[in-house]
N, C-alpha and C. Protein backbone atom coordinates (compact mmCIF):
# COMPACT_ATOMS: atom_id res chain seq x y z
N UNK A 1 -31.72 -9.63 5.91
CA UNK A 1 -30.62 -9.04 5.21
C UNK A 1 -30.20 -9.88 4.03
N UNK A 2 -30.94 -11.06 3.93
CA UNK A 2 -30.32 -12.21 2.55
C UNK A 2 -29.30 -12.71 2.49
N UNK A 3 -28.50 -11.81 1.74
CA UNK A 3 -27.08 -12.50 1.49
C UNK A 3 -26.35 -12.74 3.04
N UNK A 4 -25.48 -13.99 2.85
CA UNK A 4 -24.66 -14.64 3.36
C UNK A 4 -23.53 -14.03 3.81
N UNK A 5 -23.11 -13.74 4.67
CA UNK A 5 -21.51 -13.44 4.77
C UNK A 5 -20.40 -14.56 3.66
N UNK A 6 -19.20 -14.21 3.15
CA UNK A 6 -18.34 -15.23 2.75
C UNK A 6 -17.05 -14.50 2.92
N UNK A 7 -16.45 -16.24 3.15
CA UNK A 7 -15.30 -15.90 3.61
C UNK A 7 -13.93 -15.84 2.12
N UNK A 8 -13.16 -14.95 1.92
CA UNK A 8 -12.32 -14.71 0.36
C UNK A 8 -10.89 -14.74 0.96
N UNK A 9 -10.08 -14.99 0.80
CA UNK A 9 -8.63 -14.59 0.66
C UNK A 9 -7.97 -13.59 0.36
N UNK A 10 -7.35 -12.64 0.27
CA UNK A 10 -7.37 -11.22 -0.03
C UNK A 10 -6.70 -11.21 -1.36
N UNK A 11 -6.06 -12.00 -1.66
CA UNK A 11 -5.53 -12.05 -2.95
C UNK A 11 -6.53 -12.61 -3.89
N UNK A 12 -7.82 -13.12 -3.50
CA UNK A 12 -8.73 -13.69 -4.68
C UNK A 12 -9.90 -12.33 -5.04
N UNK A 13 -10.08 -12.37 -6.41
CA UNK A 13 -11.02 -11.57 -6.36
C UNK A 13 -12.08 -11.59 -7.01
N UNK A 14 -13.57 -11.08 -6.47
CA UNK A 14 -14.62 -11.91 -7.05
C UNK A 14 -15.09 -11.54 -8.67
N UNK A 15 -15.11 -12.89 -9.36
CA UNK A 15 -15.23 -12.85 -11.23
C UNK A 15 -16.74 -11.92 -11.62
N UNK A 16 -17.59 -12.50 -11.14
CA UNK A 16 -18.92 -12.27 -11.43
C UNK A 16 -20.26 -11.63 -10.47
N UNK A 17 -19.06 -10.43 -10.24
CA UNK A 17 -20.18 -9.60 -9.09
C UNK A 17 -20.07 -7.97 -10.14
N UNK A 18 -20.99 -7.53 -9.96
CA UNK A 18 -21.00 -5.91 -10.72
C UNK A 18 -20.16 -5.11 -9.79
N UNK A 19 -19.39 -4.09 -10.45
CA UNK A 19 -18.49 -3.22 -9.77
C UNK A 19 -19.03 -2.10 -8.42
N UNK A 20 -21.15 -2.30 -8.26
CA UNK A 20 -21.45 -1.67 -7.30
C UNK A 20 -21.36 -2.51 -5.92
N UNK A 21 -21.62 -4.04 -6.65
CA UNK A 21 -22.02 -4.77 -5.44
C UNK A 21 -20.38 -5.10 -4.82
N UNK A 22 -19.37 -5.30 -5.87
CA UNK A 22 -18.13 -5.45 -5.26
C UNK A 22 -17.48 -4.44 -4.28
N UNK A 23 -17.95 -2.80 -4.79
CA UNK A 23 -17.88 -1.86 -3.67
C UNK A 23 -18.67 -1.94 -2.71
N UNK A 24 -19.53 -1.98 -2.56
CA UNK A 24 -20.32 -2.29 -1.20
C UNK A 24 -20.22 -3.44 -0.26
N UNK A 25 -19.44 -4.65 -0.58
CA UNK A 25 -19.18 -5.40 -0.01
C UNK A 25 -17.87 -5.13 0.49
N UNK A 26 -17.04 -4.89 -0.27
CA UNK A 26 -15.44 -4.05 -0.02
C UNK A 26 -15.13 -3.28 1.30
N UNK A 27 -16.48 -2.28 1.59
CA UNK A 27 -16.72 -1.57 1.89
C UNK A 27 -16.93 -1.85 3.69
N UNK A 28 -17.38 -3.42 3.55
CA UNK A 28 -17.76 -3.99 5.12
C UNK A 28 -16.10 -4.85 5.56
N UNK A 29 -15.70 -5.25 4.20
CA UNK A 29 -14.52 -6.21 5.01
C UNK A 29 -13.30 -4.84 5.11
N UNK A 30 -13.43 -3.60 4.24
CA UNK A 30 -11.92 -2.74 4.96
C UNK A 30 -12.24 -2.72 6.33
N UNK A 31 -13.48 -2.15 6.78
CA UNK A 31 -13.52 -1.92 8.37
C UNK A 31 -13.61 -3.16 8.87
N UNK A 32 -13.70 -4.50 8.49
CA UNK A 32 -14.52 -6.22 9.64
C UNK A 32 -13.21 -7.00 8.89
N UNK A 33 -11.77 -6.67 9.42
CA UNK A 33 -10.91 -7.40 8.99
C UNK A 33 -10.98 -8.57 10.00
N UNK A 34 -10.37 -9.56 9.97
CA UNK A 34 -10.42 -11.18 10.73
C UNK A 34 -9.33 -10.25 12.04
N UNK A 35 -9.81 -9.60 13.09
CA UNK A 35 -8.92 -9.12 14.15
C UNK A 35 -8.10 -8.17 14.14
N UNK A 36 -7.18 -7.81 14.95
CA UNK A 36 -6.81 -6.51 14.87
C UNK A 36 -5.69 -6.91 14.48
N UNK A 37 -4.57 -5.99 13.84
CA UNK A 37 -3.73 -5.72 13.25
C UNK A 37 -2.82 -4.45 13.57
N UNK A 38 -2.09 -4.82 14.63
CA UNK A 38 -1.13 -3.56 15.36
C UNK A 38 0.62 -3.88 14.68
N UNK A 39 0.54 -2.79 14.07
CA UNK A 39 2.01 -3.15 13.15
C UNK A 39 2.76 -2.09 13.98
N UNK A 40 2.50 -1.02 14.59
CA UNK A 40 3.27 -0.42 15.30
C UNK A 40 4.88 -0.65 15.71
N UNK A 41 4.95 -1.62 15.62
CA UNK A 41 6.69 -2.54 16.37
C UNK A 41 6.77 -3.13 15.47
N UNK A 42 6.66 -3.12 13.86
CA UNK A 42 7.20 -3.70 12.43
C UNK A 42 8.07 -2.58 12.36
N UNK A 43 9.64 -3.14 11.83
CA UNK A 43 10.43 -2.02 11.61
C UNK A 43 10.84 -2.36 9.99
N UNK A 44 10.34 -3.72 9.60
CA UNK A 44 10.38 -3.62 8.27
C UNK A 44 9.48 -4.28 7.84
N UNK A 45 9.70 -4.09 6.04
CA UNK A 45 8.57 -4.68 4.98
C UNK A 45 8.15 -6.19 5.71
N UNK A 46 6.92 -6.12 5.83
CA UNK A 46 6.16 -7.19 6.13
C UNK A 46 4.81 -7.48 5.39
N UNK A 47 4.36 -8.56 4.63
CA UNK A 47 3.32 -9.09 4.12
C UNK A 47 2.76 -9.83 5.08
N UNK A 48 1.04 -9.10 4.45
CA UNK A 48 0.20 -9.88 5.86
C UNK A 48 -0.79 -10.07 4.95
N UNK A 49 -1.01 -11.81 5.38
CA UNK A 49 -2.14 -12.48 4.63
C UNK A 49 -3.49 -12.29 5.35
N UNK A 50 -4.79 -12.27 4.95
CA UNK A 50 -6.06 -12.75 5.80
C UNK A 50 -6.85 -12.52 5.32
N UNK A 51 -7.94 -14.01 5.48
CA UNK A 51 -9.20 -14.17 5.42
C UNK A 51 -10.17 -12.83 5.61
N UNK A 52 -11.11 -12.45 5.09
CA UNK A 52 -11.54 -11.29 5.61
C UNK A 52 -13.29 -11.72 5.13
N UNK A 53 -13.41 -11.42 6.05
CA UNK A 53 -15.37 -11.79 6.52
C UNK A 53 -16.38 -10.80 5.86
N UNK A 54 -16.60 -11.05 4.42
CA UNK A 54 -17.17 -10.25 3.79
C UNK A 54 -18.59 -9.77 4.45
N UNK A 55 -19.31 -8.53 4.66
CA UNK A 55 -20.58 -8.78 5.29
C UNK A 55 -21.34 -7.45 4.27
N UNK A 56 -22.28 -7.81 3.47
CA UNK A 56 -22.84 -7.59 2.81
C UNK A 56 -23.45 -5.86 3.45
N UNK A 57 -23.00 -4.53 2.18
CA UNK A 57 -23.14 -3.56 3.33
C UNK A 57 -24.49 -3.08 2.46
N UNK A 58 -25.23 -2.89 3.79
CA UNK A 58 -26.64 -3.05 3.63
C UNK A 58 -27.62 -2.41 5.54
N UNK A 59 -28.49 -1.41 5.07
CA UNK A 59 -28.97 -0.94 6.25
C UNK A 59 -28.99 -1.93 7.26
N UNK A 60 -28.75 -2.13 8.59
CA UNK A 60 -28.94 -3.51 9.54
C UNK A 60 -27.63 -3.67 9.49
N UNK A 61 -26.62 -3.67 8.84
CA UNK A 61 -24.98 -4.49 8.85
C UNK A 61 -24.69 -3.83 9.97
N UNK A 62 -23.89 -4.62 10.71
CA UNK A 62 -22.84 -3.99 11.90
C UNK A 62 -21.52 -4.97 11.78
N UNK A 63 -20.87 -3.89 11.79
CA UNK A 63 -19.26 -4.27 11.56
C UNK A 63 -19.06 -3.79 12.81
N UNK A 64 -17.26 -4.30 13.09
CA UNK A 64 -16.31 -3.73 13.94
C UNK A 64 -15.56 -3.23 13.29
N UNK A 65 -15.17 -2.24 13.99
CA UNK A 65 -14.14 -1.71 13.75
C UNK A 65 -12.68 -1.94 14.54
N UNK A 66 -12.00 -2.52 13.45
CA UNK A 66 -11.00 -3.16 14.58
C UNK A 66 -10.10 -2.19 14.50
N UNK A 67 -8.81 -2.66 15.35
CA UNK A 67 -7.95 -1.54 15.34
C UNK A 67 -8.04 -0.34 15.52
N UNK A 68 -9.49 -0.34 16.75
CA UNK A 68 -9.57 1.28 17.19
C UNK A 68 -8.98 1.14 18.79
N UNK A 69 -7.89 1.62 19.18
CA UNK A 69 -6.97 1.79 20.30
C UNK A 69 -7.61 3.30 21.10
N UNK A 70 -7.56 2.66 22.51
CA UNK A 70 -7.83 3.95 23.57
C UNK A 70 -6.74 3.80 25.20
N UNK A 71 -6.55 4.82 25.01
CA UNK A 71 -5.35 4.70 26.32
C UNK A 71 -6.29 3.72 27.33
N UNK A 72 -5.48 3.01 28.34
CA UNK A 72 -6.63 2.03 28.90
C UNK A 72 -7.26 3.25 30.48
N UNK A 73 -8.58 2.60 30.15
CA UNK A 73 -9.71 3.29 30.99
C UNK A 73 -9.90 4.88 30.81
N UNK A 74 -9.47 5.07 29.50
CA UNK A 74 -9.86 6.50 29.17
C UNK A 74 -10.37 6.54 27.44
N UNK A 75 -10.72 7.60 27.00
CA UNK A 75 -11.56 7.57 25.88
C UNK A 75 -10.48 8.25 24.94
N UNK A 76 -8.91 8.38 25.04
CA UNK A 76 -8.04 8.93 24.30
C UNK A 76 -7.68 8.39 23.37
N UNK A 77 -8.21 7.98 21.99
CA UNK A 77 -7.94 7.59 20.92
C UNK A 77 -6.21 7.22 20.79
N UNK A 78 -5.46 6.31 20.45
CA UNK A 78 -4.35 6.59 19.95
C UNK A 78 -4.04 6.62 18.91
N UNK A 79 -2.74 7.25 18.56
CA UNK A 79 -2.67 7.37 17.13
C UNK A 79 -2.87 6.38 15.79
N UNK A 80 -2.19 4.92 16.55
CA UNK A 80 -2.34 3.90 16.04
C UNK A 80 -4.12 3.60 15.17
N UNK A 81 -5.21 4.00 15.89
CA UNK A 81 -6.27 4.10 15.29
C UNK A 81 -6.81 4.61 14.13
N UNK A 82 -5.77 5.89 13.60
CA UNK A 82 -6.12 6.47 12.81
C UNK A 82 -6.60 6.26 11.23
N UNK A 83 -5.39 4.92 10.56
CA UNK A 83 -5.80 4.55 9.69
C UNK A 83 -6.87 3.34 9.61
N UNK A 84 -7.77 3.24 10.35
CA UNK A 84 -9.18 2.38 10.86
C UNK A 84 -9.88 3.34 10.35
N UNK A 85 -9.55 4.01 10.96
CA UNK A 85 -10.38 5.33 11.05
C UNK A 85 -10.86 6.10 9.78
N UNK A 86 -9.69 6.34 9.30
CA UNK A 86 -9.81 6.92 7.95
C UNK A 86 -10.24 6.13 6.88
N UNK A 87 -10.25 5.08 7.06
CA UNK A 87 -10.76 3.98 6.08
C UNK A 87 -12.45 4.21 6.26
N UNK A 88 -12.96 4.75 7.70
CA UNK A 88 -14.66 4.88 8.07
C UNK A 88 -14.57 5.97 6.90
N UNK A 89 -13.79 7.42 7.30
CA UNK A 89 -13.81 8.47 6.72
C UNK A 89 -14.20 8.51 4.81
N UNK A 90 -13.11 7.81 4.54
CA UNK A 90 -13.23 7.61 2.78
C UNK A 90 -14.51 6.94 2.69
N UNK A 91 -15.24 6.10 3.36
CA UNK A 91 -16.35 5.23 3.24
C UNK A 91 -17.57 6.23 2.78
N UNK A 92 -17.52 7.09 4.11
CA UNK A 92 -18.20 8.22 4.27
C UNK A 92 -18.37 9.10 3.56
N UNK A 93 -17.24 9.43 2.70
CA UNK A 93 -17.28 10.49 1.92
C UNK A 93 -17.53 9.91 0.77
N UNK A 94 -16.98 8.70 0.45
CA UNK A 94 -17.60 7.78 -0.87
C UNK A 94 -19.28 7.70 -0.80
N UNK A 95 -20.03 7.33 0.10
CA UNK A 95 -20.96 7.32 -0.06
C UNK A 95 -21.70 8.50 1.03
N UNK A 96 -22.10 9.69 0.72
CA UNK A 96 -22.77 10.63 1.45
C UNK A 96 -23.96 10.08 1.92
N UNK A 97 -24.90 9.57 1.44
CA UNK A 97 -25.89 9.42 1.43
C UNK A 97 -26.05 8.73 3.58
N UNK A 98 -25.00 7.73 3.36
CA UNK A 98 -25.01 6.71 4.29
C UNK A 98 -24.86 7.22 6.05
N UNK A 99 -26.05 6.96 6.85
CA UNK A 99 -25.74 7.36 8.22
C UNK A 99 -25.85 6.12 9.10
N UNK A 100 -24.60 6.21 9.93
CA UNK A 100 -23.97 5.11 10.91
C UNK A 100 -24.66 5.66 12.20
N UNK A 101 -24.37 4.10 12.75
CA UNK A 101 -24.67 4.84 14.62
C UNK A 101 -23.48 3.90 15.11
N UNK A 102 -23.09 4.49 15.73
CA UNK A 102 -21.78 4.08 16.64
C UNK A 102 -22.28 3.40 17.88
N UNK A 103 -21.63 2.05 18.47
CA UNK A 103 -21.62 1.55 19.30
C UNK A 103 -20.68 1.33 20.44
N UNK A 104 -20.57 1.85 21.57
CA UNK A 104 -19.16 1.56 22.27
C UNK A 104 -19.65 0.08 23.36
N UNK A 105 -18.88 -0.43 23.42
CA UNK A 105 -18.84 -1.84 24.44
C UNK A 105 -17.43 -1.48 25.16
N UNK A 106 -17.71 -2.03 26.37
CA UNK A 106 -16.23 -2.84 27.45
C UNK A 106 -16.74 -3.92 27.62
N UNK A 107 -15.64 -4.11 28.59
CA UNK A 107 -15.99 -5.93 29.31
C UNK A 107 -16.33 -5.62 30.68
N UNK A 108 -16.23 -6.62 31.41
CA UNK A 108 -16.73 -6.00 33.12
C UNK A 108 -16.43 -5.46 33.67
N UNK A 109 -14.37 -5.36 34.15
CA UNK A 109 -13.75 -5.24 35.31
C UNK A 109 -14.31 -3.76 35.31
N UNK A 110 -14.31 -3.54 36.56
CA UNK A 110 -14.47 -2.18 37.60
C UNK A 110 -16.07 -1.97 37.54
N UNK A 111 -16.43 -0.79 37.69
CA UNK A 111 -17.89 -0.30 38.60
C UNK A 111 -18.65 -0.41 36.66
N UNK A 112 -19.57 -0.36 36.91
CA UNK A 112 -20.48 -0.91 35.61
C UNK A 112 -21.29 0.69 35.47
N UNK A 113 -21.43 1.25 36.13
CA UNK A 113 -21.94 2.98 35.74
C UNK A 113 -20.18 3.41 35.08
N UNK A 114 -19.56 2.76 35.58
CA UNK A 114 -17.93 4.03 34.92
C UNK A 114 -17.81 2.99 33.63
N UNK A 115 -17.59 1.63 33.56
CA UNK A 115 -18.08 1.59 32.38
C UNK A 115 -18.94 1.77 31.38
N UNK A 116 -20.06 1.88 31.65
CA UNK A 116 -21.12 2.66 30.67
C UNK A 116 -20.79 3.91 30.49
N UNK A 117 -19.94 4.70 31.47
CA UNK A 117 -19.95 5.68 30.65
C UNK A 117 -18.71 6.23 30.35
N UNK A 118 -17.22 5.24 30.23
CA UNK A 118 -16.50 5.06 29.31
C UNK A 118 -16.84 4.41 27.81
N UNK A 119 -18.13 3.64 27.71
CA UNK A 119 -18.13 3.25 26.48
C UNK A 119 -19.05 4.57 25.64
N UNK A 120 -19.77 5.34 26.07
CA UNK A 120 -20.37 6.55 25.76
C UNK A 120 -19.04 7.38 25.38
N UNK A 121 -18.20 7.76 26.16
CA UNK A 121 -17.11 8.70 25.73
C UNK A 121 -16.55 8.38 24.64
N UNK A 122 -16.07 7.09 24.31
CA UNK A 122 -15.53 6.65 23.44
C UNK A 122 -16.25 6.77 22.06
N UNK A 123 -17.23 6.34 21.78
CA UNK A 123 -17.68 6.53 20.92
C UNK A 123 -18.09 8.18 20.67
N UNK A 124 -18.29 8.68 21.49
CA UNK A 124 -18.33 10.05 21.01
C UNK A 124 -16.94 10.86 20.66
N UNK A 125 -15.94 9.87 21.41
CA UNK A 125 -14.58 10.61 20.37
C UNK A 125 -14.49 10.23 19.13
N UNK A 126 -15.16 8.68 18.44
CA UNK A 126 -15.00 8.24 17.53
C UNK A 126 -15.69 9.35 16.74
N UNK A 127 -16.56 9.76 16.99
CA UNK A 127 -17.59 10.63 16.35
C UNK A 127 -17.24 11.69 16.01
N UNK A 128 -16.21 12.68 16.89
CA UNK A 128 -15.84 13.42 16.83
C UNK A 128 -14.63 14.16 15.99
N UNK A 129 -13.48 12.77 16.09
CA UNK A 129 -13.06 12.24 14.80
C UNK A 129 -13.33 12.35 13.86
N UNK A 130 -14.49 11.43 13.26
CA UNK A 130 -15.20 11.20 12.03
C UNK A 130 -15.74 13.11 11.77
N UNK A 131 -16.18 13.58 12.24
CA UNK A 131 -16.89 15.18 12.02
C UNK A 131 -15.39 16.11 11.65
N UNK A 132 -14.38 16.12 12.40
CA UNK A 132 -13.30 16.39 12.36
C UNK A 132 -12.36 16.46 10.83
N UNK A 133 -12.26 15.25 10.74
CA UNK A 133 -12.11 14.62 8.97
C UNK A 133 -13.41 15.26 7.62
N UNK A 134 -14.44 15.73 8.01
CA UNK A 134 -15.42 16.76 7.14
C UNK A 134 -16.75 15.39 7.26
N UNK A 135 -16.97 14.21 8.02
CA UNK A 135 -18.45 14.08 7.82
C UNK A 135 -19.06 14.71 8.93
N UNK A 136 -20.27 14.94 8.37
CA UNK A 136 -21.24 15.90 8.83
C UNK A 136 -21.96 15.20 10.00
N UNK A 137 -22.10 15.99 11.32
CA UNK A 137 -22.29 15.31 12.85
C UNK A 137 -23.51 14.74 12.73
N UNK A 138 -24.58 15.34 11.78
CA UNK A 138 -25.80 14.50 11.89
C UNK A 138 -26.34 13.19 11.24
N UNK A 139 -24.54 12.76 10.43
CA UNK A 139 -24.66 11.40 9.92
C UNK A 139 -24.40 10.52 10.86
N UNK A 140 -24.08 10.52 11.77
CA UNK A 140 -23.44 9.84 13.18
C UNK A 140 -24.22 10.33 14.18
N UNK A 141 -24.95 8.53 14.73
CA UNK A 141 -25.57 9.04 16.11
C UNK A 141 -24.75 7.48 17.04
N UNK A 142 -24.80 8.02 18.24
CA UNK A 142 -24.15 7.15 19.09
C UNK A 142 -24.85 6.35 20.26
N UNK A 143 -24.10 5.46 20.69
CA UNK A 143 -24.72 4.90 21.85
C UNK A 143 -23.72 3.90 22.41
N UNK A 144 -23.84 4.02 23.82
CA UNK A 144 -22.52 2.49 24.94
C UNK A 144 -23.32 1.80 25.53
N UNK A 145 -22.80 1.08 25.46
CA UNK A 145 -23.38 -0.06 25.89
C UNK A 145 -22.75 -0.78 27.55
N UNK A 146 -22.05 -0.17 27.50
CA UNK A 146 -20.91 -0.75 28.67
C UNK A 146 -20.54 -2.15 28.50
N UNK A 147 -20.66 -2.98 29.74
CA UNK A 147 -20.47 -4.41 29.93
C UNK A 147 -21.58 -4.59 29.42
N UNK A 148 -22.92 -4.37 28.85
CA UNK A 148 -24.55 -5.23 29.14
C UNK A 148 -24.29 -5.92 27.45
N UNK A 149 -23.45 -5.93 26.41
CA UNK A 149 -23.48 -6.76 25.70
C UNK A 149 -22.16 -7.03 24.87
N UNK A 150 -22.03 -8.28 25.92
CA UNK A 150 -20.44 -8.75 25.38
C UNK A 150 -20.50 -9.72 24.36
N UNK A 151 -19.42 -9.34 23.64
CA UNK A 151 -19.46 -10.43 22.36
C UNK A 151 -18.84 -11.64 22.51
N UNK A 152 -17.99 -12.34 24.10
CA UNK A 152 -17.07 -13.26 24.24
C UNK A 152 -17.04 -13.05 25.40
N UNK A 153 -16.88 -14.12 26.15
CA UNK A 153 -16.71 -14.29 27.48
C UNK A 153 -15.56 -13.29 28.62
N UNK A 154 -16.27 -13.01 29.23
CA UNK A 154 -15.43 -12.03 30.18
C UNK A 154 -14.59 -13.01 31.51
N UNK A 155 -14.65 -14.33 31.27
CA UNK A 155 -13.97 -14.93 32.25
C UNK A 155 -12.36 -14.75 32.18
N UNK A 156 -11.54 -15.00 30.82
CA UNK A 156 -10.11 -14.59 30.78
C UNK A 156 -10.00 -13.73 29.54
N UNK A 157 -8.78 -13.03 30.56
CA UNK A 157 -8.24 -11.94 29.57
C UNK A 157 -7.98 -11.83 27.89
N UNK A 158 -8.24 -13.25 27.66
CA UNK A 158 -7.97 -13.24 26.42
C UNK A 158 -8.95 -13.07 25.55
N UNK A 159 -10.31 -13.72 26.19
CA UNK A 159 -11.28 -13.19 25.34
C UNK A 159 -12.16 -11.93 25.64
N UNK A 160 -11.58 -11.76 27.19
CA UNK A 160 -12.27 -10.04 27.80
C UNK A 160 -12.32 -9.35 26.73
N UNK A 161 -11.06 -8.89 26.61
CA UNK A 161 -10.44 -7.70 25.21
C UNK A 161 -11.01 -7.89 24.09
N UNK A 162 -11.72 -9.21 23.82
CA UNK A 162 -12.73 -9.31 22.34
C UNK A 162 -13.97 -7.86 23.15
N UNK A 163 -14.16 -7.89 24.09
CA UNK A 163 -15.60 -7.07 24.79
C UNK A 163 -15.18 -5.76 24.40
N UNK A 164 -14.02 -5.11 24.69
CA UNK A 164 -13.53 -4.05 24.42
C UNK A 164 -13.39 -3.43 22.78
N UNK A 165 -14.71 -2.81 22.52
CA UNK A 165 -14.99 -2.69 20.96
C UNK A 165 -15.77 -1.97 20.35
N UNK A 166 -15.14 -0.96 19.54
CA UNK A 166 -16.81 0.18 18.90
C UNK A 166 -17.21 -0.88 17.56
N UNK A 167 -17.95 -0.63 17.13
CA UNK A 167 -18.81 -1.21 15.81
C UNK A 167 -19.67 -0.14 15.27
N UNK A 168 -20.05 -0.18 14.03
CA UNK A 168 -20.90 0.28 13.42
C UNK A 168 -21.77 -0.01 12.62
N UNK A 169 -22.96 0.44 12.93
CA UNK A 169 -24.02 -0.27 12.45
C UNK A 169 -24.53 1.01 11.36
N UNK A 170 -25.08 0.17 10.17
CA UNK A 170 -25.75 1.00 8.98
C UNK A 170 -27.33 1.41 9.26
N UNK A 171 -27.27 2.66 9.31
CA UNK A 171 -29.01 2.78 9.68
C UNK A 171 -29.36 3.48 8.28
N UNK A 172 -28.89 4.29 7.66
CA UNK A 172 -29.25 4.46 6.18
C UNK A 172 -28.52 4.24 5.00
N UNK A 173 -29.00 3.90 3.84
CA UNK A 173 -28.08 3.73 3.21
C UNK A 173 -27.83 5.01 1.84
């Protein structure tokens, strides 16, 4: 894939990149922000700084998508997700050309067949979503993964919930 990931400040912006390559890179850190970001319980103006993990968008890239919320142990999107979401959507419609495959993950707790196939549901609501908003179902193909590939240790809760996560990976561009 070549290029490097780098890490920018959100207020810096890059001098000497062409306005395609600056969109296409743009393009990986709206959806691969540094963690999730639940403002839900902000009742006022708040500025939020962060690093954001540029990843070069390019067939092979897989991002997360953070800030995608599901009632727990069910595949019910919450509302809170939506502007994640819609940020995939504009991506999508900015560039037609481009087809994703969706990934769903959990972490361990409970029976490992009901997680595999909570992480299948999920991503097929993501999908469903995305078709919903006008991209076309055969740009989106899916797949769960369940517990079989965690990104962070499933020993405490704190890094379990890193396991709990759709991503998307670029298969065309």
């Amino acid at each position: 894939m070549g290029a490097q990931p780098r890490v920018l400040h959100l207020a810096r912006r890059p001098a000497t990149r062409t306005a395609r390559e600056a969109a296409e890179v743009s393009i990986a850190a709206v959806c691969s922000s540094a963690g999730n970001t639940d403002a839900t319980e902000t009742t006022q103006y708040t500025e939020i700084s962060r690093d954001l993990m540029l990843v070069p968008f390019e067939v092979g890239a897989k991002i997360k998508l953070n800030n995608i919320f599901f009632a727990q142990s069910k595949a019910y999107l919450r509302e809170s997700s939506f502007s994640e979401l819609n940020r995939l959507v504009k991506i999508m419609k900015d560039y037609p050309s481009v087809e994703i495959r969706l990934e769903g993950h959990t972490d361990n707790q409970g029976d490992p067949k009901l997680n595999m196939q909570l992480s299948v549901d999920r991503v097929e609501t993501v999908k469903r979503y995305l078709v919903s908003k006008g991209i076309e179902k055969k740009r989106i193909t899916t797949i769960g993964y369940g517990e079989t590939k965690p990104g962070a240790s499933n020993v405490k809760e704190e890094t379990r919930k890193m396991n709990r996560r759709v991503e998307f990976v670029v298969v065309k561009k």
